[in-house]
Protein backbone atom coordinates (compact mmCIF):
# COMPACT_ATOMS: atom_id res chain seq x y z
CA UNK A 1 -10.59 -101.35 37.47
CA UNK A 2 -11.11 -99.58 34.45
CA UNK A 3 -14.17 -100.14 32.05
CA UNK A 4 -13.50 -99.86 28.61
CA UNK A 5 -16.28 -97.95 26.26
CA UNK A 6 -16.92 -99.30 23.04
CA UNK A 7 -16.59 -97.24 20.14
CA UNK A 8 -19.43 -97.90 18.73
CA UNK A 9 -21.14 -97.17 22.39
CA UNK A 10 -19.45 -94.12 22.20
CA UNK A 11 -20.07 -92.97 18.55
CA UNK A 12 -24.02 -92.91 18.88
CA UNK A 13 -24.09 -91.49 22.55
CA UNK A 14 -22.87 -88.57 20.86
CA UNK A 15 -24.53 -88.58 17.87
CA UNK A 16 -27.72 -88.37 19.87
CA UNK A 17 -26.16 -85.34 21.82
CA UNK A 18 -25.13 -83.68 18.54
CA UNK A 19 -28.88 -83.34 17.91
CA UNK A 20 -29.44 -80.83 20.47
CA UNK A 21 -28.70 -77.03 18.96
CA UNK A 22 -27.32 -75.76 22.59
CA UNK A 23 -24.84 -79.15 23.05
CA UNK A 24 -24.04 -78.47 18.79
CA UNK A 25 -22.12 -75.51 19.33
CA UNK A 26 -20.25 -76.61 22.56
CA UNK A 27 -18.82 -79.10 20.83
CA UNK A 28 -18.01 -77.83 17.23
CA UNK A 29 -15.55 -76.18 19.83
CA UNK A 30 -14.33 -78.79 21.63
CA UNK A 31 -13.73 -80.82 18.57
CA UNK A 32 -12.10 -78.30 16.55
CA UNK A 33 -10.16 -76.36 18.62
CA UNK A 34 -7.02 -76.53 16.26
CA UNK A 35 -9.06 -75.36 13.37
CA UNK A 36 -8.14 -71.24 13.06
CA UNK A 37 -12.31 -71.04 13.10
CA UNK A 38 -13.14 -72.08 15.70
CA UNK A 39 -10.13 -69.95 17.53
CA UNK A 40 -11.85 -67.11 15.97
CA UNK A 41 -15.49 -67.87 17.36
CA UNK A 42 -13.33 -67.90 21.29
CA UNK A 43 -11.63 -64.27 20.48
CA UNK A 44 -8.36 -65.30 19.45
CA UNK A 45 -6.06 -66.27 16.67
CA UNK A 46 -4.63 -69.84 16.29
CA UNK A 47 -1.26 -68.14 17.59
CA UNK A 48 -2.75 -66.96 20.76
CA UNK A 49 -3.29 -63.34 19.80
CA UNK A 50 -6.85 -61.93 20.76
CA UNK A 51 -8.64 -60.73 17.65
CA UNK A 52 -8.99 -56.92 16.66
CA UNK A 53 -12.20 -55.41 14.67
CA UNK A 54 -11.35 -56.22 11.63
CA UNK A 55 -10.09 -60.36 12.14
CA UNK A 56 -13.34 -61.94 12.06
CA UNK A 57 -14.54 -60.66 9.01
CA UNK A 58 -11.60 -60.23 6.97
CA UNK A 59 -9.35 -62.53 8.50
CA UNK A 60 -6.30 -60.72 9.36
CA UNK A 61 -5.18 -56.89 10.27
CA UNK A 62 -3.35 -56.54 7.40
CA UNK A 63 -5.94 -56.85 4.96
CA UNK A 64 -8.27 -53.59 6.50
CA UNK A 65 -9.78 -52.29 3.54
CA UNK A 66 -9.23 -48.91 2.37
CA UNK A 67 -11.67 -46.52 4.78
CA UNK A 68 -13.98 -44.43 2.33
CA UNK A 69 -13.00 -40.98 1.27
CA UNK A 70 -15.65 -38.50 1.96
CA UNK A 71 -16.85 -36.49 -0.89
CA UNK A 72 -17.40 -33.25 1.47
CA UNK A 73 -13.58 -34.10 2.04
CA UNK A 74 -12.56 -34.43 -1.58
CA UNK A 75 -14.30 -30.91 -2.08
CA UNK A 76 -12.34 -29.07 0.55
CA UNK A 77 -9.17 -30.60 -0.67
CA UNK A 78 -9.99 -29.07 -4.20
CA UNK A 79 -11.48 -25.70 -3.44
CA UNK A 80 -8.06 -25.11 -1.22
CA UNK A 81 -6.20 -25.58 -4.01
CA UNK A 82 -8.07 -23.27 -6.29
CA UNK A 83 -8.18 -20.90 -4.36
CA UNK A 84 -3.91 -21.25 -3.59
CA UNK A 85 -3.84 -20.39 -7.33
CA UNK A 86 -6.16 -18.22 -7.52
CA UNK A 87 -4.10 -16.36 -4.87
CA UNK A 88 -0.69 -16.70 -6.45
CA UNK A 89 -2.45 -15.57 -9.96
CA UNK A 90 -4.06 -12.13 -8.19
CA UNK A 91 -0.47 -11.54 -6.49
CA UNK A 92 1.20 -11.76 -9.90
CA UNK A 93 -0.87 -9.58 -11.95
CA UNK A 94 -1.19 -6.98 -9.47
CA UNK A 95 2.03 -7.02 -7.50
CA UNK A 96 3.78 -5.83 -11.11
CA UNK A 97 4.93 -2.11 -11.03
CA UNK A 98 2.34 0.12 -12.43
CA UNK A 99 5.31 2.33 -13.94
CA UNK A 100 4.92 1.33 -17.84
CA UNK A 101 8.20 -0.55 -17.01
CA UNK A 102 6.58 -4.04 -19.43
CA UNK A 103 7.22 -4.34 -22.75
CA UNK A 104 4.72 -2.66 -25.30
CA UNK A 105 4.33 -5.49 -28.12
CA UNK A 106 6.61 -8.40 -28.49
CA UNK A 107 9.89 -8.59 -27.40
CA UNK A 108 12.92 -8.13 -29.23
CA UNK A 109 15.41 -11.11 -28.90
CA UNK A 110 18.09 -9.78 -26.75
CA UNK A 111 17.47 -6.26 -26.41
CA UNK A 112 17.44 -4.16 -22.97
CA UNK A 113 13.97 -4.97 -21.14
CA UNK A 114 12.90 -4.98 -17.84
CA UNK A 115 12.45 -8.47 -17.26
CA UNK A 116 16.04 -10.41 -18.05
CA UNK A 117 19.54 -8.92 -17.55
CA UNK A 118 21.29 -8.46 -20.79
CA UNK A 119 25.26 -8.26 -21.24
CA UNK A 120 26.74 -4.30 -21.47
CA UNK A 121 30.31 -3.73 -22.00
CA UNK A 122 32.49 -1.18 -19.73
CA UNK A 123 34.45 0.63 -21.78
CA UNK A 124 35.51 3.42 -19.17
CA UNK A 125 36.49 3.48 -15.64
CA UNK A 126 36.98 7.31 -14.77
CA UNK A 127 38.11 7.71 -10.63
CA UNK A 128 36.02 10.52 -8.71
CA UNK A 129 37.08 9.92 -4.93
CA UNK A 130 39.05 6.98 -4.04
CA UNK A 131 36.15 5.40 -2.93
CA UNK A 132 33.80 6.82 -5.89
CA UNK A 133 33.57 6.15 -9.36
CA UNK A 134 31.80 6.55 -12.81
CA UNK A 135 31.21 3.55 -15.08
CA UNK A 136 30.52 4.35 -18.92
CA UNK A 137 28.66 0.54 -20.28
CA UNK A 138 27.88 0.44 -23.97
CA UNK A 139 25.29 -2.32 -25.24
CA UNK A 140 27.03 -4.90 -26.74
CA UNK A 141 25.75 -4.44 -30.04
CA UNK A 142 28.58 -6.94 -31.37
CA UNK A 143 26.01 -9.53 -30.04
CA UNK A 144 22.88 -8.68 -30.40
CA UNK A 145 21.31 -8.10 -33.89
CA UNK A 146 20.35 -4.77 -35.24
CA UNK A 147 17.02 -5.17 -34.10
CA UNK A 148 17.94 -5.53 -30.49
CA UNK A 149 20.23 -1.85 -30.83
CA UNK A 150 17.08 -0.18 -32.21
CA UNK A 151 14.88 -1.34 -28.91
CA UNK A 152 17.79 -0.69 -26.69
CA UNK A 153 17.81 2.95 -28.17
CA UNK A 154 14.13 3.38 -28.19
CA UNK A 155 14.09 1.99 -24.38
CA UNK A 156 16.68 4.47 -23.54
CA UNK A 157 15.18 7.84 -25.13
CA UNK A 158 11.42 6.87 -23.24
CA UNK A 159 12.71 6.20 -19.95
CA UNK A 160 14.66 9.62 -20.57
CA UNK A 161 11.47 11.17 -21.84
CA UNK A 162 9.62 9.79 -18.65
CA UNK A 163 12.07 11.59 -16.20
CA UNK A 164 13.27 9.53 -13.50
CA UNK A 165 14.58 5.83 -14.04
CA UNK A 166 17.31 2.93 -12.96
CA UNK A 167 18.56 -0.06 -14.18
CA UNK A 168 19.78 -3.28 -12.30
CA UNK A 169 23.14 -4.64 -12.12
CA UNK A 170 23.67 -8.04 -11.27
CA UNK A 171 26.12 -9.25 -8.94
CA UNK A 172 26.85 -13.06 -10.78
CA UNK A 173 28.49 -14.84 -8.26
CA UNK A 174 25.72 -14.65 -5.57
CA UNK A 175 22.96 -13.80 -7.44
CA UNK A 176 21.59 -10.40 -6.25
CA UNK A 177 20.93 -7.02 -8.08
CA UNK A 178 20.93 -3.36 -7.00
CA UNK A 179 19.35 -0.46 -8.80
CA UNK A 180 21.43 3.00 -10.00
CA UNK A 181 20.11 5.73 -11.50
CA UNK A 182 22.14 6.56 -14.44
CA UNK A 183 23.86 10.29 -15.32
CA UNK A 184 22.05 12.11 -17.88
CA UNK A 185 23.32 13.21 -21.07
CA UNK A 186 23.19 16.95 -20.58
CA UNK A 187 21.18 18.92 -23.45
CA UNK A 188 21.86 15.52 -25.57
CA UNK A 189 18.49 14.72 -27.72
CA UNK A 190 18.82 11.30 -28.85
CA UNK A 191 16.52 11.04 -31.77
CA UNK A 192 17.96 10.00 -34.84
CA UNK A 193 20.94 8.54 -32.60
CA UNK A 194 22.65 5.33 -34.62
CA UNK A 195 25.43 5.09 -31.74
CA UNK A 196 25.68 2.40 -29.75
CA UNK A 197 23.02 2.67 -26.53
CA UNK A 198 25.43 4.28 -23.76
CA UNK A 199 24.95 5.15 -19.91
CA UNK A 200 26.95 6.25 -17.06
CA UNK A 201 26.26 5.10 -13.75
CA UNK A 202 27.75 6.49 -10.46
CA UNK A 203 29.09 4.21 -8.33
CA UNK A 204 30.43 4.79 -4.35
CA UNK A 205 31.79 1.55 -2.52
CA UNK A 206 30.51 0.98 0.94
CA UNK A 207 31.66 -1.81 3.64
CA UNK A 208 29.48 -4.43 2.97
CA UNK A 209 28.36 -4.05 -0.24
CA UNK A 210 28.01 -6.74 -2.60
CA UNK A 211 27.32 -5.03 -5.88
CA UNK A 212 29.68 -2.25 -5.34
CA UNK A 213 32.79 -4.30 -4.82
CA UNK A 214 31.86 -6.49 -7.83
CA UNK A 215 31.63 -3.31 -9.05
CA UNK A 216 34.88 -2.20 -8.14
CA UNK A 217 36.84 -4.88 -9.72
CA UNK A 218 35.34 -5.45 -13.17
CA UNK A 219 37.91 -4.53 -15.49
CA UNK A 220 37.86 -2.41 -18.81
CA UNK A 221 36.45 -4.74 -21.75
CA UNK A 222 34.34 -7.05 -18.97
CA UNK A 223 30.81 -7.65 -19.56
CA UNK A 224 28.03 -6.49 -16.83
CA UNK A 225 24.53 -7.57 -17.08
CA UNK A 226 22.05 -5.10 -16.55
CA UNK A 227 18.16 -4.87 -16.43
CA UNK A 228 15.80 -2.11 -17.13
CA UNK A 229 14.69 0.84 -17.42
CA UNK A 230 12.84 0.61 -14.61
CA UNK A 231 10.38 3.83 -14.47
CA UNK A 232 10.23 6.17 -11.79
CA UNK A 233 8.37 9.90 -11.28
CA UNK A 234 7.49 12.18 -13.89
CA UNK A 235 8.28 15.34 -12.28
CA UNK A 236 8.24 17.51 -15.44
CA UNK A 237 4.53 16.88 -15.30
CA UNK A 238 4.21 17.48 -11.34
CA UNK A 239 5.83 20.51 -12.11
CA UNK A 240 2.94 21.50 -14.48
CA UNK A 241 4.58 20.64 -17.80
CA UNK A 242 7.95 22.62 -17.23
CA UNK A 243 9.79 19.99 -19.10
CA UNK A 244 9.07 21.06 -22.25
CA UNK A 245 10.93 23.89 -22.23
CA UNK A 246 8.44 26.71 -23.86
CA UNK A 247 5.77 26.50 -20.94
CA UNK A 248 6.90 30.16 -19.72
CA UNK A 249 5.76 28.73 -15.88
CA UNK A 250 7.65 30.10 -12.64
CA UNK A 251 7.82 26.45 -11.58
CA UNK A 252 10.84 25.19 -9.39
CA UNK A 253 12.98 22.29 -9.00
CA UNK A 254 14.66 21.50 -5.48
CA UNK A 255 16.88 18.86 -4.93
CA UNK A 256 18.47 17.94 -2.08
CA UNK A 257 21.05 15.38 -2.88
CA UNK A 258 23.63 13.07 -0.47
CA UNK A 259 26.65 12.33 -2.26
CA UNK A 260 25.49 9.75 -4.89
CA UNK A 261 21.90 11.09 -4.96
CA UNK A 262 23.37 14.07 -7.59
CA UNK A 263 22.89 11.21 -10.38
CA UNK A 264 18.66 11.29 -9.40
CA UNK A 265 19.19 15.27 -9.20
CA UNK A 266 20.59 15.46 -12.28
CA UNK A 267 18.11 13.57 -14.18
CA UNK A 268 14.72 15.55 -12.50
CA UNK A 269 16.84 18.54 -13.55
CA UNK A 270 17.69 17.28 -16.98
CA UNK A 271 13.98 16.52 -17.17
CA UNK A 272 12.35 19.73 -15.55
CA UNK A 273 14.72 22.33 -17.82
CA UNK A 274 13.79 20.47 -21.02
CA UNK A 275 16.10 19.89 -24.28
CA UNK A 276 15.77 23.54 -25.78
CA UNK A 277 17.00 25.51 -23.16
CA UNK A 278 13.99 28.07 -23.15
CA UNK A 279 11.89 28.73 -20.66
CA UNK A 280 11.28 29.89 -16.60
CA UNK A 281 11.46 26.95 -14.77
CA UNK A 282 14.54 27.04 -12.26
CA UNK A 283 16.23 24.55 -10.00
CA UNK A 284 18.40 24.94 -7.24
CA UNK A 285 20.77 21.88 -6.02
CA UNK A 286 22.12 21.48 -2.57
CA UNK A 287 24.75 18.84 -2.87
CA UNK A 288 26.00 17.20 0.53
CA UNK A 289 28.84 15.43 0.18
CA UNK A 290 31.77 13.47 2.88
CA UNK A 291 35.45 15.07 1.35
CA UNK A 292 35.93 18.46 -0.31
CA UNK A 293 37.38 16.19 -3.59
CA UNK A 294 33.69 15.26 -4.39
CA UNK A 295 32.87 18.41 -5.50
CA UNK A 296 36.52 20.44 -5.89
CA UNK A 297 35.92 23.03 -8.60
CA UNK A 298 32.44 23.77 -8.67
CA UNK A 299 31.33 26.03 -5.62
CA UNK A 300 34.07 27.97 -5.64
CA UNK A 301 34.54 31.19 -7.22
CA UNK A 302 36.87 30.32 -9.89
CA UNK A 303 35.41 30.33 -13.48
CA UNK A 304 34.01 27.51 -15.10
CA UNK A 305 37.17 27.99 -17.30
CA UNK A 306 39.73 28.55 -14.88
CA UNK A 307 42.08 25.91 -16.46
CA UNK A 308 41.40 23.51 -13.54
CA UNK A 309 41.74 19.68 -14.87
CA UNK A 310 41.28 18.25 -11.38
CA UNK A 311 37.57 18.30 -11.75
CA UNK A 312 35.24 14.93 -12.09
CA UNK A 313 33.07 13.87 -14.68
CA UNK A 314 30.14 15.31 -12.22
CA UNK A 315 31.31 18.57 -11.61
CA UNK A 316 31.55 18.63 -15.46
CA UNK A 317 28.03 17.90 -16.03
CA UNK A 318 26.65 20.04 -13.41
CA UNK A 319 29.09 23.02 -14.53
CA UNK A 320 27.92 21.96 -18.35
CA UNK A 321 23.74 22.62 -16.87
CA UNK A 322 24.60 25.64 -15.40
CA UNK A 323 26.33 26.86 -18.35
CA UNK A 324 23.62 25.57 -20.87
CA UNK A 325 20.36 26.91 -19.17
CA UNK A 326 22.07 30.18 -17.08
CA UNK A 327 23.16 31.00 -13.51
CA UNK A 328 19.95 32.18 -13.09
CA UNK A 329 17.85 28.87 -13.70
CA UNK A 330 20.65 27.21 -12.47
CA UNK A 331 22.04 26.97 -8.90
CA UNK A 332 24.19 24.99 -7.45
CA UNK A 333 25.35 25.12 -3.47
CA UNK A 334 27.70 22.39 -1.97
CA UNK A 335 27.98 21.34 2.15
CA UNK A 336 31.00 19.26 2.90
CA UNK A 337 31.04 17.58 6.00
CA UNK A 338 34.66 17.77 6.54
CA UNK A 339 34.24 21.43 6.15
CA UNK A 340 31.55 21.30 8.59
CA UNK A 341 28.96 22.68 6.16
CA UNK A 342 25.85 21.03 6.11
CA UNK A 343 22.18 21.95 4.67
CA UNK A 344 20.28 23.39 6.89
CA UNK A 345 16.79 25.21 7.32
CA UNK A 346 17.97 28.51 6.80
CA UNK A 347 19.81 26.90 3.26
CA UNK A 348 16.55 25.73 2.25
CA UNK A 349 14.57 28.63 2.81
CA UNK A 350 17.24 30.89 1.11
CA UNK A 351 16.74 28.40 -2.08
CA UNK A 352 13.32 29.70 -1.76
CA UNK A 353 13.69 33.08 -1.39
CA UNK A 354 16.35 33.47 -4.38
CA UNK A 355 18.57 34.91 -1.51
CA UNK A 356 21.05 36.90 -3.46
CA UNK A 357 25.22 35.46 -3.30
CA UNK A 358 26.81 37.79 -0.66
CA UNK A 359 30.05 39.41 -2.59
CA UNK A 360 33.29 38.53 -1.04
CA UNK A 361 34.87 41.21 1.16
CA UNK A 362 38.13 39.78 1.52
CA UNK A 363 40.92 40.63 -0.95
CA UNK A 364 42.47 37.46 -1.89
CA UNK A 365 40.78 34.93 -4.27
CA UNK A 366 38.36 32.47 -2.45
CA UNK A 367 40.55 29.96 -4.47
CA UNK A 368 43.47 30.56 -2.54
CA UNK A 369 41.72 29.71 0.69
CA UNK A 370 38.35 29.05 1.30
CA UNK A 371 36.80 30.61 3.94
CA UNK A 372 34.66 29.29 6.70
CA UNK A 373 30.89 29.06 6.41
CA UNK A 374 30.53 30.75 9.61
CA UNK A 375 32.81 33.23 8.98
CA UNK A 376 31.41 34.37 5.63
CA UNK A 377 29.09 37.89 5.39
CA UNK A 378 25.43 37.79 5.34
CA UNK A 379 23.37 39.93 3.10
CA UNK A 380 20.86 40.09 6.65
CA UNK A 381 19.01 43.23 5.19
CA UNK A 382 18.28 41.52 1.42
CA UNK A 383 17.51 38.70 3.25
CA UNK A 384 14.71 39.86 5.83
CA UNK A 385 13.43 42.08 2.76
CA UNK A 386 12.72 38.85 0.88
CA UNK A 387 11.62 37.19 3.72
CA UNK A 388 9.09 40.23 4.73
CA UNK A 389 7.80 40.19 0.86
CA UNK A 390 7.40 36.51 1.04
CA UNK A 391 5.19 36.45 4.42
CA UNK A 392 3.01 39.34 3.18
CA UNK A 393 2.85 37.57 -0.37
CA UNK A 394 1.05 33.90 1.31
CA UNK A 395 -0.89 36.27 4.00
CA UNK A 396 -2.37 37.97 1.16
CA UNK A 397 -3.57 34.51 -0.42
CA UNK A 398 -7.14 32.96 0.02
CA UNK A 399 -6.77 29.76 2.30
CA UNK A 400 -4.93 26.87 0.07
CA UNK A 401 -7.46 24.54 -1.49
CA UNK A 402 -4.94 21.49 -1.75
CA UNK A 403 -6.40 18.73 -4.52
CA UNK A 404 -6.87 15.96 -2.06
CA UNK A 405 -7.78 13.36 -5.51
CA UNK A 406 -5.07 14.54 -7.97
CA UNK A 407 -3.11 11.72 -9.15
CA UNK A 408 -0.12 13.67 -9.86
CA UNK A 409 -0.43 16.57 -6.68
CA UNK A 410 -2.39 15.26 -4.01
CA UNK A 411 -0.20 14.27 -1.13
CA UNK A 412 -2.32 11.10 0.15
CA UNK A 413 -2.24 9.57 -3.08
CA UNK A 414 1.16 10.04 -3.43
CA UNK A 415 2.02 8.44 0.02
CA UNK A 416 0.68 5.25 -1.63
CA UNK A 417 2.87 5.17 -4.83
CA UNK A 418 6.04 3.89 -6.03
CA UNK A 419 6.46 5.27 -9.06
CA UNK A 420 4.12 7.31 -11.93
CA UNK A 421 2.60 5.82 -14.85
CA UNK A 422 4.21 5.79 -18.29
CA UNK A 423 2.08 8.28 -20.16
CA UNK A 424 3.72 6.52 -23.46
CA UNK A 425 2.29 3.04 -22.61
CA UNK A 426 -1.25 1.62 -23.78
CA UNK A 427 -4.23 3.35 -22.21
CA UNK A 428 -5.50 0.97 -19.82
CA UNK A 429 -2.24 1.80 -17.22
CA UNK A 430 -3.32 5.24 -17.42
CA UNK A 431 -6.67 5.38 -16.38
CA UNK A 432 -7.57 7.48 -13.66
CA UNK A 433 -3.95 8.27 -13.27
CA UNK A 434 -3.80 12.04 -15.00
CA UNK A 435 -4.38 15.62 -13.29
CA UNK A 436 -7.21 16.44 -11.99
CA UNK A 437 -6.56 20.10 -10.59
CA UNK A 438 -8.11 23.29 -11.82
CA UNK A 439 -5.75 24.72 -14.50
CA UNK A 440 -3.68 27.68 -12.99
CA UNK A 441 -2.83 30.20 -15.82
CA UNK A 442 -0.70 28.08 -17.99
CA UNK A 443 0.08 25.09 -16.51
CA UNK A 444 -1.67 21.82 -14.81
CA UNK A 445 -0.57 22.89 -11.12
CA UNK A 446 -3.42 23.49 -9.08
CA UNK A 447 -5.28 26.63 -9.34
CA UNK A 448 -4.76 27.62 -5.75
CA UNK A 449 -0.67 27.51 -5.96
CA UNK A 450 -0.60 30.22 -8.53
CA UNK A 451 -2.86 32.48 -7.07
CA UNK A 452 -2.38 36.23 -6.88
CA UNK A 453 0.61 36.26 -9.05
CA UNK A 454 2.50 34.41 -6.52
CA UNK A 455 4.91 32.21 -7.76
CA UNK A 456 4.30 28.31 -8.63
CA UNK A 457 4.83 26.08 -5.48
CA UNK A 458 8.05 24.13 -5.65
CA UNK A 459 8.75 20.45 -5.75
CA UNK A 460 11.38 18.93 -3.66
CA UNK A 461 13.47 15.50 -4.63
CA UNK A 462 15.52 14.31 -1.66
CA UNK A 463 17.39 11.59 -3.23
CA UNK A 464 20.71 9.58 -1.69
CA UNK A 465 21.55 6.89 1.33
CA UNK A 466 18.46 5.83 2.94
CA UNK A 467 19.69 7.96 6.34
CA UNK A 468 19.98 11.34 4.50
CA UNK A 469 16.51 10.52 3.04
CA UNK A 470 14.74 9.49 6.36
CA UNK A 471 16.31 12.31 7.96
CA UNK A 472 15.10 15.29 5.55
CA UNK A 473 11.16 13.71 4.44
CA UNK A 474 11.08 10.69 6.79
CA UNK A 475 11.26 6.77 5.59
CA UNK A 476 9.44 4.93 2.76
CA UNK A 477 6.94 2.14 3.11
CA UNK A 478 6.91 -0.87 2.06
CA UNK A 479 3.49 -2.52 1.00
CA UNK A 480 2.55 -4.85 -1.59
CA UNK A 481 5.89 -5.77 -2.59
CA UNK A 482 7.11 -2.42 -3.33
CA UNK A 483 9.05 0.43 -1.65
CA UNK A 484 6.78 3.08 -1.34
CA UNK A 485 6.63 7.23 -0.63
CA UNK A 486 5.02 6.93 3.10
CA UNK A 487 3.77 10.03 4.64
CA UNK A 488 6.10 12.87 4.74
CA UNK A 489 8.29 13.46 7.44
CA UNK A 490 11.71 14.82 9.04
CA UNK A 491 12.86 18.39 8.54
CA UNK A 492 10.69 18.73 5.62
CA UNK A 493 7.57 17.77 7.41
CA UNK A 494 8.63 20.00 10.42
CA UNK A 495 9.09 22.57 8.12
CA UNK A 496 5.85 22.40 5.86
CA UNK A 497 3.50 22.28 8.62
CA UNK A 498 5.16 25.97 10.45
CA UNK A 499 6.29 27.89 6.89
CA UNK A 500 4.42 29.41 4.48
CA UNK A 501 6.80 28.94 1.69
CA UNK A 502 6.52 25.16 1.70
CA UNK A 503 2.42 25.20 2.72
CA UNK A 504 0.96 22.63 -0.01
CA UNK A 505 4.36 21.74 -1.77
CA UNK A 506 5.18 18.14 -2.72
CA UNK A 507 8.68 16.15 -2.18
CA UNK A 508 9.63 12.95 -3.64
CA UNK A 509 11.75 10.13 -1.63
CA UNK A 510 14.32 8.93 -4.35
């Protein structure tokens, strides 16, 4: 039999038991187990899930409250950045070419700069080889404004004053540029010149490339964007100031040139011979070429006159420097590969030695059929005399004191350089950039070179595809963005380190 409690029984039997703190909090549980509190004060959630850290106090997961950002953090995260553009602002300023190739002064709205392409016009296609070509591109003067022509034709006549320079050509459609070296104007002094600004560029398609093929198809009348002058070396002053035509110095020019590579000849001998025609300084080209239609009509016997219109445009300008400055300050030799004629050693030393031209002993002209490297006479006595005179000349020499600091002649500073400064451009890319060698008797070569009436050392340009360069004075570097000389190498570097005739001389990867 049940008993029945009476509420009132009930009510203040528990009141009395509320009164005690340890019976309080059992049951403010018991009671209020529905309430979300009290599930709270048990370790879980009114739906059963057990609380994380952050439920009791906040009241739910979600709301966390954003953790605290470290200051020490904050700093890092701003120092990294300075110091990314810090980096990027160092690589900038440095990384540009030290060449002069920046524009002196404000910029003239649309005229030729190194910086943005500007539009040319071709206005002549002439074929050399059927692979081979020369482009003639005028500056469209039609629209630019007369301002622009007079910077284009100041741009031109410095970089030609400099020596050695390129321009870019762009390729449009995939946006990529390549450098050529444009042909001199032969004994052509443009001051005072109101034409429009004109160059030639050389041009030989290869499989593969991009630029030349674009190159290859531009019509007559089409518009090719080109950038520039980019400067290069100033070999008229490693030469000791040949290029100005009245030095009177015994300095020499040799160029070995691969089949395009005559352009880069042609300039350093445009440069080295000077505008006037007068003067001592002599080069000698050896000019390497694939088919015996690259160079038809120059190393043959037949005069320059001979009536034969098959010739190119570069026989013409290489015939037109020999006939300006004289066979003697002049000379030109050409290897054919299909001939089986290459440059050799022996061809390079003979360039030294001013080995005489052995006369023909055959009674037919050389015209009619060319005979055989191999099978050509030797001069062998004229050519151990010269070689006898030139040994006892560098015996009789004190030991070479090479300049090991000169900007323009020492060889370790110029295995670090791409290019040499603008002598035309404001002072501070100049500095510590001139010659430094004692002054031989009449020139800025060093003391040492000239000695006992011996002849000025010579200076060698090996210019053309990157495998003819490597081969004769070894590969370029490439370091801070730019394509530099490297340490000399190949047949040349074989050849200075055993001979006496190249002891101390310089060569320039073009």
């Amino acid at each position: 039999m049940r008993h029945a409690v009476q509420p009132s029984v009930l009510g203040a039997a528990l009141g009395r038991l509320s009164r005690r703190p340890c019976l309080r909090r059992c049951l403010s549980a018991t009671t209020t187990t529905g309430h979300p509190t009290a599930a709270r004060r048990q370790g879980f959630t009114s739906t059963g899930r057990r609380l994380g850290p952050y439920d009791t106090a906040y009241g739910s997961s979600s709301q966390r409250p954003p953790s605290p950002k470290s200051p020490r953090r904050q700093t890092r995260r701003v120092l990294l950045v300075a110091l990314v553009l810090a980096a990027g602002a160092l690589y900038y300023t440095t990384s540009r070419p030290p060449t002069g190739s920046h524009r002196r002064g404000r910029r003239v709205e649309g005229a030729f700069n190194p910086d943005t392409f500007v539009p040319f016009t071709l206005v002549a296609r002439e074929t050399v080889t059927p692979n081979a070509f020369v482009l003639t591109l005028r500056f469209a003067a039609d629209a630019a404004s007369p301002e622009a022509c007079t910077a284009t034709r100041a741009a031109f006549a410095r970089a030609r004053r400099h020596g050695l320079w390129s321009v870019e050509v762009k390729q449009p459609q995939i946006q990529i540029a390549r450098e050529y070296t444009p042909l001199p104007e032969i004994g052509c002094d443009e001051a005072g010149n109101d034409a429009d600004p004109t160059l030639r560029l050389f041009v030989r398609t290869v499989p593969g490339g991009e630029v030349t093929r674009y190159l290859s198809q531009r019509p007559v009348g089409s518009t090719i964007e080109l950038r520039g002058p980019q400067l290069s070396f100033d070999v008229a002053t490693r030469l000791g100031g040949g290029g100005d035509g009245g030095g009177g110095e015994d300095v020499h020019l040799v160029c070995l040139a691969g089949g395009t590579g005559i352009a880069t000849a042609l300039q350093a001998a445009d440069a080295v011979l000077g505008p006037t025609g007068t003067g001592t300084s002599r080069v000698t080209i050896l000019w390497a070429n694939r088919l015996p239609d690259d160079c038809a009509g120059l190393c043959d016997d037949r005069p320059a006159d001979g009536g034969n219109t098959a010739t190119n445009s570069i026989v013409r300008d290489l015939r037109a420097l020999r006939q300006r400055y004289g066979a003697d300050r002049v000379r030109v030799r050409c290897f054919v590969d299909a001939q089986q004629t290459f440059i050799t050693e022996e061809a390079v030393r003979a360039s030294l030695l001013d080995e005489p031209k052995a006369a023909p002993t055959h009674w037919w002209p050389s015209w009619l059929w060319r005979q055989p490297k191999a099978m050509r006479p030797v001069n062998a006595d004229a050519a151990a005399a010269a070689a006898a005179a030139a040994a006892a000349r560098a015996s009789s020499q004190p030991p070479a004191t090479s300049p090991t600091t000169c900007f323009y002649h020492a060889d370790k500073v110029l295995q670090s350089l791409a290019a040499d400064p603008d002598k035309e451009a404001d002072a501070s890319a100049t500095v510590g950039r001139t010659c430094s060698c004692p002054a031989s008797a009449g020139g800025s070569r060093p003391a040492s070179s000239a000695s006992n009436g011996s002849p000025e050392k010579p200076l060698f340009v090996v210019s053309g595809p990157d495998g003819f360069v490597r081969a004769w004075a070894g590969p370029k570097i490439w370091a801070g963005g730019e394509e530099r000389q490297g340490p000399l190498g190949g047949i040349l570097g074989a050849m200075r380190a055993k001979d006496p005739l190249l002891k101390d001389c310089l060569v320039l990867k073009l």
